[in-house]
N, C-alpha and C. Protein backbone atom coordinates (compact mmCIF):
# COMPACT_ATOMS: atom_id res chain seq x y z
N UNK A 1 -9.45 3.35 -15.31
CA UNK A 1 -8.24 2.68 -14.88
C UNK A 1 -7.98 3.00 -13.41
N UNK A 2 -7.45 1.84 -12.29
CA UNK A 2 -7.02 1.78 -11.43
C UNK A 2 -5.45 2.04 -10.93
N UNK A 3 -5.32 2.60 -10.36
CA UNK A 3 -4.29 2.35 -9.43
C UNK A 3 -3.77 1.89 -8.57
N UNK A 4 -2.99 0.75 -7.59
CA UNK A 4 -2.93 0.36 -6.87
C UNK A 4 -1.56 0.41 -6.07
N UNK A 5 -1.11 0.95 -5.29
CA UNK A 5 0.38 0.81 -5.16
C UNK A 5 0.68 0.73 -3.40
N UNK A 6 1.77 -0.46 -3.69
CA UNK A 6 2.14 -0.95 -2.13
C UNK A 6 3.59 -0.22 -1.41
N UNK A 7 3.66 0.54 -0.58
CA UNK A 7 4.55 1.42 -0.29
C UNK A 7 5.69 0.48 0.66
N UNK A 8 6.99 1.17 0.32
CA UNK A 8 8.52 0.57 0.58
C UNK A 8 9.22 1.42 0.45
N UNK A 9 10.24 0.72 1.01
CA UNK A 9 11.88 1.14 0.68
C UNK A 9 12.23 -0.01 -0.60
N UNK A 10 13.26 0.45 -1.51
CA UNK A 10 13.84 -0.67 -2.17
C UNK A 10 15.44 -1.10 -1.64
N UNK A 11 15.72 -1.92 -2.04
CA UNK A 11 16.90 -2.54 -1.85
C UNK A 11 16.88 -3.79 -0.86
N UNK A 12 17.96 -4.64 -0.42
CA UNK A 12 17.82 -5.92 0.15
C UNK A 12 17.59 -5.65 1.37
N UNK A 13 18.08 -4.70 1.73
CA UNK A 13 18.30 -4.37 3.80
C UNK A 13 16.88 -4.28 4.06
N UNK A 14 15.98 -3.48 3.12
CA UNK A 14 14.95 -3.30 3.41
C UNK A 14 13.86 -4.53 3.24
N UNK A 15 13.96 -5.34 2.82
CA UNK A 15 13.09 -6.35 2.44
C UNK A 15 12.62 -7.19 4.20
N UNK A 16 11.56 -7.07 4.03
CA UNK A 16 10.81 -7.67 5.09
C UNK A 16 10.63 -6.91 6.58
N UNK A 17 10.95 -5.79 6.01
CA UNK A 17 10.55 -4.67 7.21
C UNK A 17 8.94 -3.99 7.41
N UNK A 18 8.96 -3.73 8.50
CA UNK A 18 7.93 -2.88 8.80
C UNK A 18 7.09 -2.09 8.02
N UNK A 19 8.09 -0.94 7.47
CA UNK A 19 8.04 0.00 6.66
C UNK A 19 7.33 -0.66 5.02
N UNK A 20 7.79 -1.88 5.19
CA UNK A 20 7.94 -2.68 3.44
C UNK A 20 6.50 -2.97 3.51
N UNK A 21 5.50 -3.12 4.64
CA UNK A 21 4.20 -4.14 4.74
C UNK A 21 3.59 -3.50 3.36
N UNK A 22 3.47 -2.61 2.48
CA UNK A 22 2.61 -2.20 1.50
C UNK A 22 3.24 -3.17 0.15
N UNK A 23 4.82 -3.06 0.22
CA UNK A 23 5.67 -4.30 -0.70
C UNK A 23 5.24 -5.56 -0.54
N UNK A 24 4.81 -5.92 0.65
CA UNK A 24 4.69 -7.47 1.17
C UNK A 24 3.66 -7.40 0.49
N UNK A 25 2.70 -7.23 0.37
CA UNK A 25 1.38 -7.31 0.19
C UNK A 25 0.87 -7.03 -1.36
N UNK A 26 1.13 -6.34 -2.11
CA UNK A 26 1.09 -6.35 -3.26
C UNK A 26 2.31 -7.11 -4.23
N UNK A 27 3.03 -7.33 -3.52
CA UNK A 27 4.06 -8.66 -3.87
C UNK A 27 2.85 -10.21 -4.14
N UNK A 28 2.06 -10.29 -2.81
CA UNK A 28 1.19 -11.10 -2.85
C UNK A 28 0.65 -10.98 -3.79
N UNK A 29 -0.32 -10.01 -4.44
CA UNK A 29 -1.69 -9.88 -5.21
C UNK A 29 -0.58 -9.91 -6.57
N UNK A 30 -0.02 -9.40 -6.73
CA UNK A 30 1.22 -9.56 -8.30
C UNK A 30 1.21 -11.30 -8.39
N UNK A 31 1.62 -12.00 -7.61
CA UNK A 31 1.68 -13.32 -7.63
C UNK A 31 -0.18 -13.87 -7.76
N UNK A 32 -0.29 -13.75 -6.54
CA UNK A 32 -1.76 -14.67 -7.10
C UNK A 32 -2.53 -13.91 -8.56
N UNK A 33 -2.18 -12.83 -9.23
CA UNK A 33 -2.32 -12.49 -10.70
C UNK A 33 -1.27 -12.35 -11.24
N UNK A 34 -0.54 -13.86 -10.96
CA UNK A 34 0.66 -14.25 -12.23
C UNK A 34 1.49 -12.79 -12.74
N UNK A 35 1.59 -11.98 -12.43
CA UNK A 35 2.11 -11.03 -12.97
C UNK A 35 3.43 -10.68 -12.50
N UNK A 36 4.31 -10.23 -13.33
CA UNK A 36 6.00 -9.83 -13.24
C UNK A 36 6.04 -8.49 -13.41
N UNK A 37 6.40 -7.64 -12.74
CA UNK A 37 6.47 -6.05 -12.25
C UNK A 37 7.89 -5.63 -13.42
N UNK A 38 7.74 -5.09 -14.19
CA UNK A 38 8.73 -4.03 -14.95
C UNK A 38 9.14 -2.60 -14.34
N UNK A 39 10.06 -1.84 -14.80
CA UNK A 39 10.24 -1.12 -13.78
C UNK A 39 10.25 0.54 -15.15
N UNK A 40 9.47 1.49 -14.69
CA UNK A 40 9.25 2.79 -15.29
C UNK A 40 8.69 3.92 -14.43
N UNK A 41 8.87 5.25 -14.58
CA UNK A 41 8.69 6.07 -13.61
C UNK A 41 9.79 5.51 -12.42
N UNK A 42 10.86 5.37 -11.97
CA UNK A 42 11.18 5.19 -10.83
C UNK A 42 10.67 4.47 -9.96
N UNK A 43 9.47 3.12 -10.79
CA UNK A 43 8.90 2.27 -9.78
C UNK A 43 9.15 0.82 -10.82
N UNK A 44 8.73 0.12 -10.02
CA UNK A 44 8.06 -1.31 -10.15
C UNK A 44 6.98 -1.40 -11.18
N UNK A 45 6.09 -1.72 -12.01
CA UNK A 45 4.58 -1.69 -11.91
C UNK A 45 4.10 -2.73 -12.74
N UNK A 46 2.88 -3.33 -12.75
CA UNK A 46 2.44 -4.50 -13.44
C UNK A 46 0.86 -3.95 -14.10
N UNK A 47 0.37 -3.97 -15.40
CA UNK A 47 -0.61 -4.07 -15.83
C UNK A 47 -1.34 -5.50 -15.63
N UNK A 48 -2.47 -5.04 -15.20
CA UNK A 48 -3.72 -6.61 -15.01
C UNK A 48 -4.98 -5.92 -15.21
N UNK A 49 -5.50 -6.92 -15.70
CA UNK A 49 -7.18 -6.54 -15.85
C UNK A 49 -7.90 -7.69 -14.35
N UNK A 50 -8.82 -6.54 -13.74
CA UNK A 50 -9.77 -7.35 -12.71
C UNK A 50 -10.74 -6.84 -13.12
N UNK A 51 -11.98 -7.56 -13.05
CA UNK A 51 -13.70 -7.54 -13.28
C UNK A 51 -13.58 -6.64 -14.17
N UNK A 52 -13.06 -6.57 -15.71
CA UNK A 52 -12.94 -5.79 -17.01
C UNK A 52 -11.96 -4.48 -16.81
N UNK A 53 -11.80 -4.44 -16.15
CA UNK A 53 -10.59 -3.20 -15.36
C UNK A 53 -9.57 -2.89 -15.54
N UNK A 54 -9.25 -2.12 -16.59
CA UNK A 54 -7.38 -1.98 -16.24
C UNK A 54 -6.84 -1.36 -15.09
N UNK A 55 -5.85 -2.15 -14.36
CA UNK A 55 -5.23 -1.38 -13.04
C UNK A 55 -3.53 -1.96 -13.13
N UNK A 56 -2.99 -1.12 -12.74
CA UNK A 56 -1.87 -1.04 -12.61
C UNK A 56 -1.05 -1.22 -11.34
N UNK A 57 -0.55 -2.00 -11.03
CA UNK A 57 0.35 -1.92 -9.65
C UNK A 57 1.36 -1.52 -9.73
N UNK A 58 1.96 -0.48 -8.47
CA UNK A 58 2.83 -0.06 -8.38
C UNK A 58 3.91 0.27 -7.53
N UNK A 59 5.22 -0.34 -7.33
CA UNK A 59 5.91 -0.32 -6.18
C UNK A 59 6.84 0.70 -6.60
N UNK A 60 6.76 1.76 -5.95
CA UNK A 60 7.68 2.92 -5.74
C UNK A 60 9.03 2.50 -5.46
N UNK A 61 10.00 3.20 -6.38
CA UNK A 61 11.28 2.66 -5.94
C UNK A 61 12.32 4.27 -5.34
N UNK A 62 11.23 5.06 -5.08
CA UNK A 62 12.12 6.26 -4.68
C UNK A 62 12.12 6.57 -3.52
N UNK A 63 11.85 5.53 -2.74
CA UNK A 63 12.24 5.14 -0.86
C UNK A 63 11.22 5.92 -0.48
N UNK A 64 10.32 5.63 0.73
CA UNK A 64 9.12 5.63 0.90
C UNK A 64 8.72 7.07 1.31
N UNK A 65 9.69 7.84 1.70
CA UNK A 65 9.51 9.87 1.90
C UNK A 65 9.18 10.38 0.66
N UNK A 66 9.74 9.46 -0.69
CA UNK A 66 9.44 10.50 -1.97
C UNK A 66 8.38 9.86 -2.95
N UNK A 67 7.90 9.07 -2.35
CA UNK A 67 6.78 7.89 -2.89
C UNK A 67 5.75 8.69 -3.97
N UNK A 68 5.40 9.86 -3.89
CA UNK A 68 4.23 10.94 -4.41
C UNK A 68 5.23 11.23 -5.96
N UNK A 69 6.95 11.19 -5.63
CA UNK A 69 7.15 11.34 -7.09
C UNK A 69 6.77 10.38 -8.04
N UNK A 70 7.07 9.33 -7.63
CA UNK A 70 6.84 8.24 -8.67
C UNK A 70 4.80 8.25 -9.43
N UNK A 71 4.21 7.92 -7.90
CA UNK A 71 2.95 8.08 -8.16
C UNK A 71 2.49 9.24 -9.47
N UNK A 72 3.10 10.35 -8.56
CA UNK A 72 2.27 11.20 -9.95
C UNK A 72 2.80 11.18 -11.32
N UNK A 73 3.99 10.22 -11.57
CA UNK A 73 4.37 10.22 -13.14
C UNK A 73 3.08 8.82 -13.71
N UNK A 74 3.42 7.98 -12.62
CA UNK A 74 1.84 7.07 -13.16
C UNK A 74 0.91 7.66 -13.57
N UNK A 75 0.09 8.40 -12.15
CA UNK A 75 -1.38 9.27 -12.32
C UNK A 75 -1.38 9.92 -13.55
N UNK A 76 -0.65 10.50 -13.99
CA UNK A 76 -0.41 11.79 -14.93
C UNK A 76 -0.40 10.80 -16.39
N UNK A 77 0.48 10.23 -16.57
CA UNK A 77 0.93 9.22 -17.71
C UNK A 77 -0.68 8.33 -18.17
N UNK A 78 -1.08 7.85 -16.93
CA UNK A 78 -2.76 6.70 -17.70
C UNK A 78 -3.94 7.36 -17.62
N UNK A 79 -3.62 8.86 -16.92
CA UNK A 79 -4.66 9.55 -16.98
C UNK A 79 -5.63 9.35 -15.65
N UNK A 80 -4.92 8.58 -14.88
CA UNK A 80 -5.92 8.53 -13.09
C UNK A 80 -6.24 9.09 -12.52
N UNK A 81 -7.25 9.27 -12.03
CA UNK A 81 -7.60 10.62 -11.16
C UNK A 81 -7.22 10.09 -9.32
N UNK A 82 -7.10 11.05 -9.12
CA UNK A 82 -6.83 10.43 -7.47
C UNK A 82 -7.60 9.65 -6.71
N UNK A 83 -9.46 9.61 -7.09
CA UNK A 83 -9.96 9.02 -6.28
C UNK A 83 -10.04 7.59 -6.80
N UNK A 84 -8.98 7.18 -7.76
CA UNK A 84 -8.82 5.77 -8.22
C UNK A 84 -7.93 5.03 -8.09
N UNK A 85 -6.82 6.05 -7.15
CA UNK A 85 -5.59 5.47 -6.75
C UNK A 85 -5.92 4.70 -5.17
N UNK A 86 -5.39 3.48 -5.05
CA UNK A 86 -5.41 2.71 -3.15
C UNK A 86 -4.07 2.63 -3.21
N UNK A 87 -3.73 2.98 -2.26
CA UNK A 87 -2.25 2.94 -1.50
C UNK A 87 -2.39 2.29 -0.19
N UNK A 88 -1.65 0.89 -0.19
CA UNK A 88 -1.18 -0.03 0.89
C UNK A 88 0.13 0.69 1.69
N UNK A 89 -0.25 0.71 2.98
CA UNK A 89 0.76 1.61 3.52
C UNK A 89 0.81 0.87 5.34
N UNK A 90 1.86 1.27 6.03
CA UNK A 90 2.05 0.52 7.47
C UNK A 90 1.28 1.60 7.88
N UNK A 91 0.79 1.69 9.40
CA UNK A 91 0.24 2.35 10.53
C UNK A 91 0.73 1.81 11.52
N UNK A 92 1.43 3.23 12.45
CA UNK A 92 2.06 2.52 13.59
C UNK A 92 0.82 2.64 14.39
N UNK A 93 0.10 3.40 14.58
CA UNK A 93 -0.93 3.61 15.64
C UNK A 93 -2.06 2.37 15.90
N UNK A 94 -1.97 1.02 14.65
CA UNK A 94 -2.44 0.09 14.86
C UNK A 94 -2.25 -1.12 15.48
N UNK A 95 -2.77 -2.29 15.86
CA UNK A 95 -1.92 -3.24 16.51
C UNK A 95 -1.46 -3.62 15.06
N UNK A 96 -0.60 -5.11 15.31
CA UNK A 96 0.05 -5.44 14.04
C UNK A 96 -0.59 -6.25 13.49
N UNK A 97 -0.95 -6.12 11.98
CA UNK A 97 -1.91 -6.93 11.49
C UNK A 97 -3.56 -6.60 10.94
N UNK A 98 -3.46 -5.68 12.19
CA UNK A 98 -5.26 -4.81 12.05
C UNK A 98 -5.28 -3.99 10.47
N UNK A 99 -6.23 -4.44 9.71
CA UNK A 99 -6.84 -3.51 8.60
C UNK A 99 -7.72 -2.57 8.85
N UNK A 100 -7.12 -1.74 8.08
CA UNK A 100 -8.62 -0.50 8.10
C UNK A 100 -8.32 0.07 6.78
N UNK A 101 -9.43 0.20 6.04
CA UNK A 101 -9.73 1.33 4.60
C UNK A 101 -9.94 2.08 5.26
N UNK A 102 -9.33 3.34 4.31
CA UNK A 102 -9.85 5.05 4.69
C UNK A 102 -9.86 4.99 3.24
N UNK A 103 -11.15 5.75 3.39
CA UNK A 103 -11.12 6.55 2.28
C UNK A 103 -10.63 8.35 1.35
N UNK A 104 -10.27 8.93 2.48
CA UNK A 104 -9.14 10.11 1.70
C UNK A 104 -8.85 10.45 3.86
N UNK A 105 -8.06 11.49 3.74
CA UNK A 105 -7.57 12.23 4.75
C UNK A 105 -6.25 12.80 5.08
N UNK A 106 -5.89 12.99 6.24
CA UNK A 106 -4.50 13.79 6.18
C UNK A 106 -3.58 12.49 6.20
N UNK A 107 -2.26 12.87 6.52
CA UNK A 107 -1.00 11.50 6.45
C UNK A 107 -1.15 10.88 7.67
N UNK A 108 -1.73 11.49 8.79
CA UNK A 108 -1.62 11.16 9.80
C UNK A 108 0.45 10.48 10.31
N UNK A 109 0.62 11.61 10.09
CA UNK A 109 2.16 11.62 10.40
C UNK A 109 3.15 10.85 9.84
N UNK A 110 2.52 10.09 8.36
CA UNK A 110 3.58 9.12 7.83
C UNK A 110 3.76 9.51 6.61
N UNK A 111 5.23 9.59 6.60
CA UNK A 111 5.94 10.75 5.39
C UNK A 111 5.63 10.23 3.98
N UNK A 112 5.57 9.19 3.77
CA UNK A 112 5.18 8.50 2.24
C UNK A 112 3.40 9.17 1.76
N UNK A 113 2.79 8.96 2.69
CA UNK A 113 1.41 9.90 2.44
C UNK A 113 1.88 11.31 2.26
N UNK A 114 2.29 11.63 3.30
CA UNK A 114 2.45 13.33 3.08
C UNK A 114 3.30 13.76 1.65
N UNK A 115 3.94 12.95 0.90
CA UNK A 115 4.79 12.83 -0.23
C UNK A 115 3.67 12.94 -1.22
N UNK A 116 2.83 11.85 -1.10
CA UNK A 116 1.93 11.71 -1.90
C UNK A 116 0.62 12.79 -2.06
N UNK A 117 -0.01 13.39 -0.64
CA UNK A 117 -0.74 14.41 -0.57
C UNK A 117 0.35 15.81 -1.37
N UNK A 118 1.42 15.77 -0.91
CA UNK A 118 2.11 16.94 -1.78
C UNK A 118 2.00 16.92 -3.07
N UNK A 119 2.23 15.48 -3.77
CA UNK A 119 2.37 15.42 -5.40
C UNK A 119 0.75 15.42 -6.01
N UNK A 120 -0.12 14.82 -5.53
CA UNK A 120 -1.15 14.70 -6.35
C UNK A 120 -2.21 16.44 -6.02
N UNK A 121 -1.46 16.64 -5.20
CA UNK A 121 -2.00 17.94 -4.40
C UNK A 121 -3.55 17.48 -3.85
N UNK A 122 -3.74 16.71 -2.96
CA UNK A 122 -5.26 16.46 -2.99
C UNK A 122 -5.03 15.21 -1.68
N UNK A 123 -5.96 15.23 -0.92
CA UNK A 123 -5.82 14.32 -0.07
C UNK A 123 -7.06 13.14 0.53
N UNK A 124 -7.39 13.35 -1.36
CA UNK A 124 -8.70 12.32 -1.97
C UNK A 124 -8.05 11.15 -2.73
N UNK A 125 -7.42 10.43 -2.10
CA UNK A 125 -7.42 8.97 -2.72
C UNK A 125 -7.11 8.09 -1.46
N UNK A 126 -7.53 6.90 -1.51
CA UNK A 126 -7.82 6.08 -0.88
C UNK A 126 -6.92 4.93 -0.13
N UNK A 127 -6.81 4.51 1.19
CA UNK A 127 -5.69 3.95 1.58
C UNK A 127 -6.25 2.55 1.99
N UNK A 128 -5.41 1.71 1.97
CA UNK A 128 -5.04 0.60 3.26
C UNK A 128 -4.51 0.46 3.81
N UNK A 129 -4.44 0.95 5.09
CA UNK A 129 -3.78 0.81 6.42
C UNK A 129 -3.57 -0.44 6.88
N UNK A 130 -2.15 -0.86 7.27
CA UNK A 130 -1.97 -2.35 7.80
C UNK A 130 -1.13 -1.66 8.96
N UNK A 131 -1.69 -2.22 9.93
CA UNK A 131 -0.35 -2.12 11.68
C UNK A 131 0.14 -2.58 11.49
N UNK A 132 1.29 -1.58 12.03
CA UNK A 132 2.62 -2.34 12.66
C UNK A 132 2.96 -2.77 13.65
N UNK A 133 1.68 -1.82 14.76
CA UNK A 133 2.19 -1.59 16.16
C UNK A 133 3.33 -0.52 16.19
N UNK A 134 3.76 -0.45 17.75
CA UNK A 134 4.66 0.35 18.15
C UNK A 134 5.29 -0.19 19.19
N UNK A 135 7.04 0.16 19.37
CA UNK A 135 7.76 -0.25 20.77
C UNK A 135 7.99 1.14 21.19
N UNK A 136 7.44 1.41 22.50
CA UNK A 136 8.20 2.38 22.78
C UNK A 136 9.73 2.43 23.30
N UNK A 137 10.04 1.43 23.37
CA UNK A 137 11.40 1.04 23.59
C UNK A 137 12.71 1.14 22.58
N UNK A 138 11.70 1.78 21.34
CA UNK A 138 12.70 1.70 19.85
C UNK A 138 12.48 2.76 19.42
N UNK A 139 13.14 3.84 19.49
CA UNK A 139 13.10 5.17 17.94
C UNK A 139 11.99 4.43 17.01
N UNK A 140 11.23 5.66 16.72
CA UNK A 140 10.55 5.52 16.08
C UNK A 140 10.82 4.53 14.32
N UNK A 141 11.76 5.77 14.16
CA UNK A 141 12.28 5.75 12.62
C UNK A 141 13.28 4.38 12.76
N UNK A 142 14.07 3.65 13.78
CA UNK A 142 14.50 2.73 13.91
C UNK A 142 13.42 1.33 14.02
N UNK A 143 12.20 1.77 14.34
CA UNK A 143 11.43 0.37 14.60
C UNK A 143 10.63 0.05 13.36
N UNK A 144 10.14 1.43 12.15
CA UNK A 144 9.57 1.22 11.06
C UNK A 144 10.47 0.31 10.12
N UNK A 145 12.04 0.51 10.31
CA UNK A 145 12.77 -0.07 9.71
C UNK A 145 13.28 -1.34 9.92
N UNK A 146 12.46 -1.78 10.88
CA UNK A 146 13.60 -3.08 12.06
C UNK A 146 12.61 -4.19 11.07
N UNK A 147 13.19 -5.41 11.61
CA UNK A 147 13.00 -6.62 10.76
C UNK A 147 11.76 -7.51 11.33
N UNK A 148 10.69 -7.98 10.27
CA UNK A 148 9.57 -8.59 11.02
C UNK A 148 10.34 -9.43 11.86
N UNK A 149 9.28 -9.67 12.88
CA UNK A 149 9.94 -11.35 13.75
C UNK A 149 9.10 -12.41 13.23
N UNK A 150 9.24 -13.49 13.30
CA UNK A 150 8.58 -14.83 13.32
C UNK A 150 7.17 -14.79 13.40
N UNK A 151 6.98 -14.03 14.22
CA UNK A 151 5.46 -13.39 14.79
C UNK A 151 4.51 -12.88 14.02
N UNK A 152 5.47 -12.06 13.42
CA UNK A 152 4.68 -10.88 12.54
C UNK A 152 4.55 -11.62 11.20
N UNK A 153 5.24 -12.19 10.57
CA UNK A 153 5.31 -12.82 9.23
C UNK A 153 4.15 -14.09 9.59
N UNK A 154 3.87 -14.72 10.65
CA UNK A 154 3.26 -15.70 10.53
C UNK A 154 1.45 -14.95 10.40
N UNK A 155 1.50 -13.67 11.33
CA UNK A 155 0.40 -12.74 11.10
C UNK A 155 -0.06 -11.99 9.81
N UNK A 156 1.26 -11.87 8.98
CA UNK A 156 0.90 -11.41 7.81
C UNK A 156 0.56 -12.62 6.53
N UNK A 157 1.22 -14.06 6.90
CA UNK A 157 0.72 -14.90 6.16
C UNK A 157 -0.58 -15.35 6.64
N UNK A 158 -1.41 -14.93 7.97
CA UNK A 158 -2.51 -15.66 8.18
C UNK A 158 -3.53 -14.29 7.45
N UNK A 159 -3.23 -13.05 6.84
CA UNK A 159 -3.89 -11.95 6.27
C UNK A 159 -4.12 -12.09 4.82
N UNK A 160 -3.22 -12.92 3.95
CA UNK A 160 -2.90 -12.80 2.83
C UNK A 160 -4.23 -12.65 1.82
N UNK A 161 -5.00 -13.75 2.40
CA UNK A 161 -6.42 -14.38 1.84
C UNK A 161 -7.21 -13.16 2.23
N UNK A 162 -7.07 -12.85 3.37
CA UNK A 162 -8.03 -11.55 3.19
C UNK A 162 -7.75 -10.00 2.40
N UNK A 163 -6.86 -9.67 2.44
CA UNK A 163 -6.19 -8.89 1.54
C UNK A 163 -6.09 -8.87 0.27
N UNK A 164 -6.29 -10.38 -0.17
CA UNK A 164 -6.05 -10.83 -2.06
C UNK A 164 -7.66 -10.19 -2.11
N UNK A 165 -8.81 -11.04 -1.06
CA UNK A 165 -10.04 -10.72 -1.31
C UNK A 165 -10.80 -9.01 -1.28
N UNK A 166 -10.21 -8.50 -0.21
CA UNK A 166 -10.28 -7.15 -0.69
C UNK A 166 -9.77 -6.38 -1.55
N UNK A 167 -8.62 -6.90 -2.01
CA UNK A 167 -8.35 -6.37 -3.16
C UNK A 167 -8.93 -6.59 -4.48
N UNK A 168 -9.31 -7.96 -4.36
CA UNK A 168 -10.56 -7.84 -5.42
C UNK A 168 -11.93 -7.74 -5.63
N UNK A 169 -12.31 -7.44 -4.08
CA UNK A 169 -13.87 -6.73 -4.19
C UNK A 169 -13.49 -5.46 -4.60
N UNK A 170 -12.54 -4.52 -4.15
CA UNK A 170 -12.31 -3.27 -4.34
C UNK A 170 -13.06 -2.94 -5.59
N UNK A 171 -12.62 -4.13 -6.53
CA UNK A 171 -13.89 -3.45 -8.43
C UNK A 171 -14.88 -4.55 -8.43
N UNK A 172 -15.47 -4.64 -7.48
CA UNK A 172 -16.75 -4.97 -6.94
C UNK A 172 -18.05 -4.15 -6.62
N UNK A 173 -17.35 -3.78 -4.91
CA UNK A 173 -17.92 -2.87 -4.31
C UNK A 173 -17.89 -1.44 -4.48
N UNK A 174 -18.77 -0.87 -4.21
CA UNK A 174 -18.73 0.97 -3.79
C UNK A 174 -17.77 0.49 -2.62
N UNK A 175 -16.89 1.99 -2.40
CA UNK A 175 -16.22 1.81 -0.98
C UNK A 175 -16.50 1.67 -0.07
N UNK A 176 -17.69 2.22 0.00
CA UNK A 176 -18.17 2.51 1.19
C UNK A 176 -18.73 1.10 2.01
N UNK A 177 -19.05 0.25 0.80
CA UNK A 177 -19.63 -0.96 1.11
C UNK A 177 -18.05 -2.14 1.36
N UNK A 178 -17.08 -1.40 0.78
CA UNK A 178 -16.22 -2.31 1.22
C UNK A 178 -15.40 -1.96 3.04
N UNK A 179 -15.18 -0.83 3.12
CA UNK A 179 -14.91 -0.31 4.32
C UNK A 179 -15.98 -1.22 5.24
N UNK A 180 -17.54 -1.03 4.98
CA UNK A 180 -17.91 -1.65 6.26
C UNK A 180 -17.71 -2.86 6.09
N UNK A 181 -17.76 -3.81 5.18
CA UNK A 181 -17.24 -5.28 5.21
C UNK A 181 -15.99 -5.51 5.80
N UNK A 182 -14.42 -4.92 5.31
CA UNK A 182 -13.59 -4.87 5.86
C UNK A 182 -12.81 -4.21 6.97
N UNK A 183 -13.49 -3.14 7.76
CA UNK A 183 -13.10 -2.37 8.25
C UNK A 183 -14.05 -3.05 10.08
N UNK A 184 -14.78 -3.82 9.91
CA UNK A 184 -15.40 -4.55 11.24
C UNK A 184 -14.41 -5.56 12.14
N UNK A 185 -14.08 -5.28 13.52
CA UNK A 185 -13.48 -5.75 14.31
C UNK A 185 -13.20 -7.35 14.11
């Protein structure tokens, strides 16, 4: 069994923010697999089968610093091991839009990972990084939260197709073979 979970804030203020790009995006893949998210553990989550697979999606509803609680009542509950969990998550250090798989490492300074490296104790499971970019003209913690523009939403609808598709080579490929497919300029 899989894990899959797209990282957020919940509530309305937050919808279509920066911070939300892991919500946006597995919002997508829930829809193009017909599926309606119930809510247990303090999250969201949807059972689907891909290429014979049970995986589970999961939108954290315990605001994106405590994200590792929710996760590990999943992990723990279907029996997942960490290197089966992908977590969709923003990167400011990227332009906006740019993908990259990693396959395990530190948080690289974003508190919803470091939540999650705390709870599963292990910093072996697997991410998707989506940019946000950065203003230096905006607090940090004010610009993760600020509202896409026109710009950005038209960038994240021209991603969608690639994102549905990596998400379903993911129980395709070895990672390694998906990183270099998706992870090329």
């Amino acid at each position: 069994m899989k894990l899959i979970v797209g990282l957020g804030n919940p509530g309305s203020e937050y919808h279509n923010t920066r911070h939300n790009i892991g919500y946006y995006f597995i919002d997508r893949f829930a829809e193009y697999n017909k599926v309606i998210f119930k809510e247990k553990f303090n999250g969201l989550y949807a059972k689907i089968k891909i290429n014979k697979q049970d995986v589970i999606l999961v939108k954290p509803l315990t605001y994106m610093n405590l994200s590792g609680e929710c996760i590990i009542q999943f992990a723990k509950y279907y029996k997942i091991k960490p290197q089966d969990i992908l977590v969709i998550h923003d990167d400011l250090d990227m332009e906006f839009g740019k993908i990259k798989l990693k396959e395990f490492g530190s948080s690289g300074g974003h508190n919803g990972i470091k939540n999650i490296i705390l709870n599963l104790k292990t910093e072996d499971f697997k991410r998707l990084k989506i940019g946000i970019g950065k203003n230096k003209l905006i607090e940090t913690d004010k610009y993760v939260i600020g509202k896409f523009t026109k710009e950005n939403l038209e960038i994240l609808k021209s991603k969608e197709e690639k994102i549905i598709n990596l998400l379903l080579d993911y129980f395709k490929l070895p990672f390694n073979d998906l990183m270099s497919k998706y992870n090329r300029r």
